[in-house]
N, C-alpha and C. Protein backbone atom coordinates (compact mmCIF):
# COMPACT_ATOMS: atom_id res chain seq x y z
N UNK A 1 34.29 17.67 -14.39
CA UNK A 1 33.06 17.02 -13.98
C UNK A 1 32.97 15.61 -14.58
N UNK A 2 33.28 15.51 -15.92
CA UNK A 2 33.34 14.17 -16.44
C UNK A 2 34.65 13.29 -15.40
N UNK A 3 35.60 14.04 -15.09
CA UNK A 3 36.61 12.77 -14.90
C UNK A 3 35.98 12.33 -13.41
N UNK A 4 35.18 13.59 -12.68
CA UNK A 4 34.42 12.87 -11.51
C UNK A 4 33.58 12.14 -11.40
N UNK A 5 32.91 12.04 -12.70
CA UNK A 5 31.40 11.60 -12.52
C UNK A 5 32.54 9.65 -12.91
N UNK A 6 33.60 9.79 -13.98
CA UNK A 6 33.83 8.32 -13.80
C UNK A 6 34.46 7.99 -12.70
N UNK A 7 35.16 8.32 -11.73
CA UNK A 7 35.61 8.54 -10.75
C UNK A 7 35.04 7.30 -9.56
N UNK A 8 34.01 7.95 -9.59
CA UNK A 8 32.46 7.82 -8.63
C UNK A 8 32.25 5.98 -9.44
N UNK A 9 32.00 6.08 -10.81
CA UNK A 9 32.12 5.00 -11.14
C UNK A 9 32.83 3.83 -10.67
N UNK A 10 33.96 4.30 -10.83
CA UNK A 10 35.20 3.09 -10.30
C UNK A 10 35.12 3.01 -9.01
N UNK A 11 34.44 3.53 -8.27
CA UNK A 11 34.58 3.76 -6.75
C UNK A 11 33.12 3.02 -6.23
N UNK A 12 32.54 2.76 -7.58
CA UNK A 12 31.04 1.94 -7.02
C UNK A 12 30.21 2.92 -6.21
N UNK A 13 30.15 3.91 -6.33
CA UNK A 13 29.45 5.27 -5.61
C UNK A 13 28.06 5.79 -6.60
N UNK A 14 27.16 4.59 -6.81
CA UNK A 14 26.55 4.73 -7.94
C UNK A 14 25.18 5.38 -7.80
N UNK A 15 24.72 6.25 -6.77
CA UNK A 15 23.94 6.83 -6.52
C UNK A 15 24.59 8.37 -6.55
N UNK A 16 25.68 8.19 -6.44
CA UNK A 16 26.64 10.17 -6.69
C UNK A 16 26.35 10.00 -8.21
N UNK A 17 26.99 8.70 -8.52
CA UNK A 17 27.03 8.95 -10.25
C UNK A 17 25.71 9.09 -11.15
N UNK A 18 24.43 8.80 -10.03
CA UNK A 18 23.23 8.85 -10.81
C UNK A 18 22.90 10.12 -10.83
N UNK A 19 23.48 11.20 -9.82
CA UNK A 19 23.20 12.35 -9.82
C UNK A 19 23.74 13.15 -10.84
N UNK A 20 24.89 13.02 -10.70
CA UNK A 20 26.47 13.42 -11.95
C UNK A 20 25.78 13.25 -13.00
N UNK A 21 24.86 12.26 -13.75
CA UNK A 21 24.51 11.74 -14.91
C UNK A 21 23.75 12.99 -15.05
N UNK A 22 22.64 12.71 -14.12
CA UNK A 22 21.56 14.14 -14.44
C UNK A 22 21.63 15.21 -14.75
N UNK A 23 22.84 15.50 -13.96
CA UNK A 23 23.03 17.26 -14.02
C UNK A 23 23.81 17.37 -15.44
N UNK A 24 24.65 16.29 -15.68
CA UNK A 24 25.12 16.74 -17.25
C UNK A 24 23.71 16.10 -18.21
N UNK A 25 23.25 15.89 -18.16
CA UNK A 25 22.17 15.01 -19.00
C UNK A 25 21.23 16.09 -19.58
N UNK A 26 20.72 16.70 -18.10
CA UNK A 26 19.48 17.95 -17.90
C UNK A 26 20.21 19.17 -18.36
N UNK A 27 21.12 19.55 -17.45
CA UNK A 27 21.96 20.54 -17.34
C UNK A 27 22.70 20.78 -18.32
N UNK A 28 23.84 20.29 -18.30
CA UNK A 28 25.13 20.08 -19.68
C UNK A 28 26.38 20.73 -18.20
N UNK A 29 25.57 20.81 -17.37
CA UNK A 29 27.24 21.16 -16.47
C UNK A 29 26.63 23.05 -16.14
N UNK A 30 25.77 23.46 -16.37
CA UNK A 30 25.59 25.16 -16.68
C UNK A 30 26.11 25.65 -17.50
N UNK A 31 26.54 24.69 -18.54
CA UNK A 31 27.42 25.32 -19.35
C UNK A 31 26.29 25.69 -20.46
N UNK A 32 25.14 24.79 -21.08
CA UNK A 32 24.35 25.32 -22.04
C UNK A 32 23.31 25.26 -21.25
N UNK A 33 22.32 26.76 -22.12
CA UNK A 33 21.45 27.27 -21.38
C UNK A 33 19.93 26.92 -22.34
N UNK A 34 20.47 26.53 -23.45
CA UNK A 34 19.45 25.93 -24.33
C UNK A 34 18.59 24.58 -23.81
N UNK A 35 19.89 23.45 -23.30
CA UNK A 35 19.34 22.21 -23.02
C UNK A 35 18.38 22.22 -22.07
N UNK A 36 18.40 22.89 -20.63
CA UNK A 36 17.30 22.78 -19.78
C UNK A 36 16.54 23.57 -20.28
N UNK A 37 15.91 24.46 -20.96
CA UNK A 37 14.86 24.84 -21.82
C UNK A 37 14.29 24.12 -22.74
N UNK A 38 15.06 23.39 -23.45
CA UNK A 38 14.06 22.86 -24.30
C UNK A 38 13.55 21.10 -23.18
N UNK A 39 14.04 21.15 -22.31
CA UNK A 39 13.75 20.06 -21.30
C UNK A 39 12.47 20.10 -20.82
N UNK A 40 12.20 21.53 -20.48
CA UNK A 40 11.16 22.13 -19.96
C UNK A 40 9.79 21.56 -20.78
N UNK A 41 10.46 22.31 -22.71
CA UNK A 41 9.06 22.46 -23.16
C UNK A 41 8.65 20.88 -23.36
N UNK A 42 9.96 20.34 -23.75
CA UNK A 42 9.46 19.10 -23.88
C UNK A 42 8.59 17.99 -22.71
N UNK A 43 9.41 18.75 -21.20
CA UNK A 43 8.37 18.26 -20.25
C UNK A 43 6.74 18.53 -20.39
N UNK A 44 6.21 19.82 -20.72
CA UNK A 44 5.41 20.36 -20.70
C UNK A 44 4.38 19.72 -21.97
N UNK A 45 5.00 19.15 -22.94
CA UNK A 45 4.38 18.48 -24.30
C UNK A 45 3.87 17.40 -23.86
N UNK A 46 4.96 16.61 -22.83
CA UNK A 46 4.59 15.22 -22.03
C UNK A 46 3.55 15.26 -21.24
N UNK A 47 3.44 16.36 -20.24
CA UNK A 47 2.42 16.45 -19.68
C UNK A 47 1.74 16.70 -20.21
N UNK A 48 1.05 17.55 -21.15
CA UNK A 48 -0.05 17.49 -22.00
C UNK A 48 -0.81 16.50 -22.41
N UNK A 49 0.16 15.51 -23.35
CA UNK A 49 -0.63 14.66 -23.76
C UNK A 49 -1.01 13.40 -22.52
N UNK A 50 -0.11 13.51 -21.48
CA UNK A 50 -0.72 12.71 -20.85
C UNK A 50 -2.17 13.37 -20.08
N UNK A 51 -2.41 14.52 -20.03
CA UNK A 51 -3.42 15.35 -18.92
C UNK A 51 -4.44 15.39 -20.05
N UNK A 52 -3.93 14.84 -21.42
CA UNK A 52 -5.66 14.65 -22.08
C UNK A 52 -6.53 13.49 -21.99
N UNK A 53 -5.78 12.66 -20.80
CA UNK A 53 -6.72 11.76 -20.77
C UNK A 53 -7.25 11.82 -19.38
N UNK A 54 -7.13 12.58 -19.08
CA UNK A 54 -7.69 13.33 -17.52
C UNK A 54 -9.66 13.57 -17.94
N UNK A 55 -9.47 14.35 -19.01
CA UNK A 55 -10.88 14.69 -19.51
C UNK A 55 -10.97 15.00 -20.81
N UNK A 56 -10.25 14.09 -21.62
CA UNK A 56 -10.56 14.24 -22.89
C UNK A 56 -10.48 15.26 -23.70
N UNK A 57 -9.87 16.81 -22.99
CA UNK A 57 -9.79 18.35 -23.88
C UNK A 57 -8.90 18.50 -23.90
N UNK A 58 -8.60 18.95 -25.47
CA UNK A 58 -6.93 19.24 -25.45
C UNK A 58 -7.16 20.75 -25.25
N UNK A 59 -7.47 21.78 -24.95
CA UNK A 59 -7.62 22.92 -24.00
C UNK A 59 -6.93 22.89 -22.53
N UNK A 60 -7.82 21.88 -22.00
CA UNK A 60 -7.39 21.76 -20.51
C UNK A 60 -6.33 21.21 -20.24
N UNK A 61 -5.93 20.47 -21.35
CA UNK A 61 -4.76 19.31 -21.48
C UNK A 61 -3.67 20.32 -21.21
N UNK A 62 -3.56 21.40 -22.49
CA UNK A 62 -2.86 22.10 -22.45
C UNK A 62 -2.47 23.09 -21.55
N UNK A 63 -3.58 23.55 -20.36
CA UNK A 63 -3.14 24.26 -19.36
C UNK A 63 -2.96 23.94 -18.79
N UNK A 64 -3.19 22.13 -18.41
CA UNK A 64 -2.48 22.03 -17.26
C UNK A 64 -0.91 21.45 -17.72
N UNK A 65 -0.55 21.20 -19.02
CA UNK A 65 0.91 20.86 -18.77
C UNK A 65 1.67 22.21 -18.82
N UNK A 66 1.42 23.10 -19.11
CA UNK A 66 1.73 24.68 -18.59
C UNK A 66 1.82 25.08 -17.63
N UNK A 67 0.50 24.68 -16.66
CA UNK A 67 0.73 25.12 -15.46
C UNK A 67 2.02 24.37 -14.38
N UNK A 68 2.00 23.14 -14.97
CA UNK A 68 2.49 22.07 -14.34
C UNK A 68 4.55 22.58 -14.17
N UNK A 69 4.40 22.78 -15.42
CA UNK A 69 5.68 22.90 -15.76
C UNK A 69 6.41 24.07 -15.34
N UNK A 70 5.43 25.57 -15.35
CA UNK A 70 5.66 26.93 -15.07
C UNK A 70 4.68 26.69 -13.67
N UNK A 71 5.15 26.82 -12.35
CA UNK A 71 4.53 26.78 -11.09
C UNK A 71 3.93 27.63 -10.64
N UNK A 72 4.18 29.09 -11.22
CA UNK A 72 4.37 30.19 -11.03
C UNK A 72 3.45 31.09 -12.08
N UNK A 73 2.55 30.46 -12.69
CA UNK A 73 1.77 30.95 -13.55
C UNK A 73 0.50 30.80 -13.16
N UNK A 74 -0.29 31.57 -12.95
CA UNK A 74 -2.05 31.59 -12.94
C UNK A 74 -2.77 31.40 -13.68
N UNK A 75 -3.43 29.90 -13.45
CA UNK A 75 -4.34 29.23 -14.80
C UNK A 75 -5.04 29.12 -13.83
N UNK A 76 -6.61 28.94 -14.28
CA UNK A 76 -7.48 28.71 -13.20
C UNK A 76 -8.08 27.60 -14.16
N UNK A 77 -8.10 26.30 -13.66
CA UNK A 77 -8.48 24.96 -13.63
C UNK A 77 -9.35 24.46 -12.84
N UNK A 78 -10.99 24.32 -13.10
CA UNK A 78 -12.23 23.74 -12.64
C UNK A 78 -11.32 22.59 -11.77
N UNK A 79 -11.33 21.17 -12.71
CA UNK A 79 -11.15 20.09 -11.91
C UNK A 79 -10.07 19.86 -11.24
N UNK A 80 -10.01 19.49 -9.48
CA UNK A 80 -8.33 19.58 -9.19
C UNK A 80 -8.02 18.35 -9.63
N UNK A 81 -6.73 17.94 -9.16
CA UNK A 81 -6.02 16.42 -9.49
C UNK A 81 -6.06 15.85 -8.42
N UNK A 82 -6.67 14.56 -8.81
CA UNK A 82 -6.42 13.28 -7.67
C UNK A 82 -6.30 12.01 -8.20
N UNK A 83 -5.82 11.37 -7.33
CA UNK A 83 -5.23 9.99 -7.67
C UNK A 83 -3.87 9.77 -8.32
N UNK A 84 -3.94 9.31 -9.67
CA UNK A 84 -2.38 8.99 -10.33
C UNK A 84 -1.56 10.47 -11.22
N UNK A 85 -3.39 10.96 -11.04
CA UNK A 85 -2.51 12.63 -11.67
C UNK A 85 -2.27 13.37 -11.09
N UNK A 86 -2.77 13.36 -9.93
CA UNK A 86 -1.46 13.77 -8.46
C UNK A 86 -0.35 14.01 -8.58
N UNK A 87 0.19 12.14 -8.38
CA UNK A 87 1.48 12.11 -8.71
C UNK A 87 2.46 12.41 -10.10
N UNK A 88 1.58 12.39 -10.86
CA UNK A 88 2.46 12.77 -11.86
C UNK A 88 3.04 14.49 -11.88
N UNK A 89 1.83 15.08 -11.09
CA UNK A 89 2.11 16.74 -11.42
C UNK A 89 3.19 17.25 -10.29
N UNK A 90 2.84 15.89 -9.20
CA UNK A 90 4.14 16.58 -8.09
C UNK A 90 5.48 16.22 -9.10
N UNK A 91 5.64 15.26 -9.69
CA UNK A 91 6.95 14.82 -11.04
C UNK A 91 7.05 15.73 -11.09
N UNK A 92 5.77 15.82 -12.23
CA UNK A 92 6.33 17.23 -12.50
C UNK A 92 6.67 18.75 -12.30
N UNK A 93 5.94 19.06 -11.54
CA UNK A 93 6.54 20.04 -10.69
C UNK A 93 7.81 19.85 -10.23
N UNK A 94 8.83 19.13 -9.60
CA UNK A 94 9.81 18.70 -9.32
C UNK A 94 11.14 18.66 -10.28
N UNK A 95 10.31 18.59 -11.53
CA UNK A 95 11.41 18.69 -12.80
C UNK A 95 11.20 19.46 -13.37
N UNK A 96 10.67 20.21 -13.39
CA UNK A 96 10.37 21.54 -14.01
C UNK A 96 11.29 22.79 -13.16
N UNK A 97 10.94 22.23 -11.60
CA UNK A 97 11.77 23.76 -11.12
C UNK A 97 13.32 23.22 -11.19
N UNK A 98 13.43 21.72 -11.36
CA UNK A 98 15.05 21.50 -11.51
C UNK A 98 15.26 22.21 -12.77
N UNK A 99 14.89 21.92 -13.66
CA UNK A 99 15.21 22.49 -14.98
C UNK A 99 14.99 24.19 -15.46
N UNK A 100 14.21 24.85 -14.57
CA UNK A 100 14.39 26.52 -14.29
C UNK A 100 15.59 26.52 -13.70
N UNK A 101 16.30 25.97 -12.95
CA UNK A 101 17.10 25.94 -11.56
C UNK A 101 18.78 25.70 -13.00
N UNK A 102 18.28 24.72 -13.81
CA UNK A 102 19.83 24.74 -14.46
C UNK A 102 19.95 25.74 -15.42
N UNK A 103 18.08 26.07 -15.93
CA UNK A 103 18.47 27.17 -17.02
C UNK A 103 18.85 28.61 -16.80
N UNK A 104 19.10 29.29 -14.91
CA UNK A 104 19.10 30.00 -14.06
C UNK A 104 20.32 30.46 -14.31
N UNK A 105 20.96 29.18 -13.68
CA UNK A 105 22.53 29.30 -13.42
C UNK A 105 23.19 29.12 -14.67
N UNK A 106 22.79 28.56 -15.69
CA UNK A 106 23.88 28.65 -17.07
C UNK A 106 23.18 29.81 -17.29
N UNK A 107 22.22 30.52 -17.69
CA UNK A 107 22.77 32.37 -18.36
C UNK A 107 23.09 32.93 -16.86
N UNK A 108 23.32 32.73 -15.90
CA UNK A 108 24.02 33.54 -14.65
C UNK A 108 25.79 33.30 -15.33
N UNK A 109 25.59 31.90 -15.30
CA UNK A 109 27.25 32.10 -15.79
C UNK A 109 27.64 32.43 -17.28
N UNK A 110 26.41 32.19 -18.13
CA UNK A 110 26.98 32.79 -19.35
C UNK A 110 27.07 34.36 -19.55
N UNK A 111 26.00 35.13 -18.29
CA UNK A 111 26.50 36.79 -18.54
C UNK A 111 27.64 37.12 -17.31
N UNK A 112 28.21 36.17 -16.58
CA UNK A 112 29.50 36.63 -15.95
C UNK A 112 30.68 36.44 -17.08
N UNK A 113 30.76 35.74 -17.74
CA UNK A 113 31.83 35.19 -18.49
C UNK A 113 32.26 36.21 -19.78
């Protein structure tokens, strides 16, 4: 994977290689199952502190970077999101299920192996 991702480099293919970057960056390749987990929580810390300035509670702060991060969890949240915290939660939503998605497949391949 490394000799492809420079590969792509020399070849000026620098939108493959922005991908290549990610998946070892986020991922590690599926090879560690730690890194996209702690990606997660650390996403989820980010969203927090940014969702406390949504309304000032670090309560709500906190469920919604939980919810944000885990899609698949039932929090029930009074105020919905609009405007710029919209977009941030579709982010995040978006990197959150990438990062379930690498921490999936590395223990899939770490209990075949």
């Amino acid at each position: 994977m490394q000799m492809r991702k420079k590969r792509l480099w020399k070849e000026k293919r620098f939108v493959d290689w922005v991908i290549y970057k990610f998946y070892d960056l986020f991922g590690g390749y599926t090879q560690d199952y730690i890194r996209p987990l702690l990606c997660l929580f650390i996403l989820s810390g980010i969203s927090t502190v940014i969702y406390y300035f949504m309304d000032y509670s670090v309560l709500k702060a906190f469920q919604r970077g939980v919810k944000g991060s885990i899609p698949y969890l039932q929090i029930d949240i009074e105020k919905p999101f609009y405007g710029y915290w919209l977009i941030w939660k579709n982010i995040q939503l978006v990197l959150s299920g990438t990062f379930i998605a690498f921490f999936i497949l590395a223990l899939r391949k770490r209990f075949k192996q």
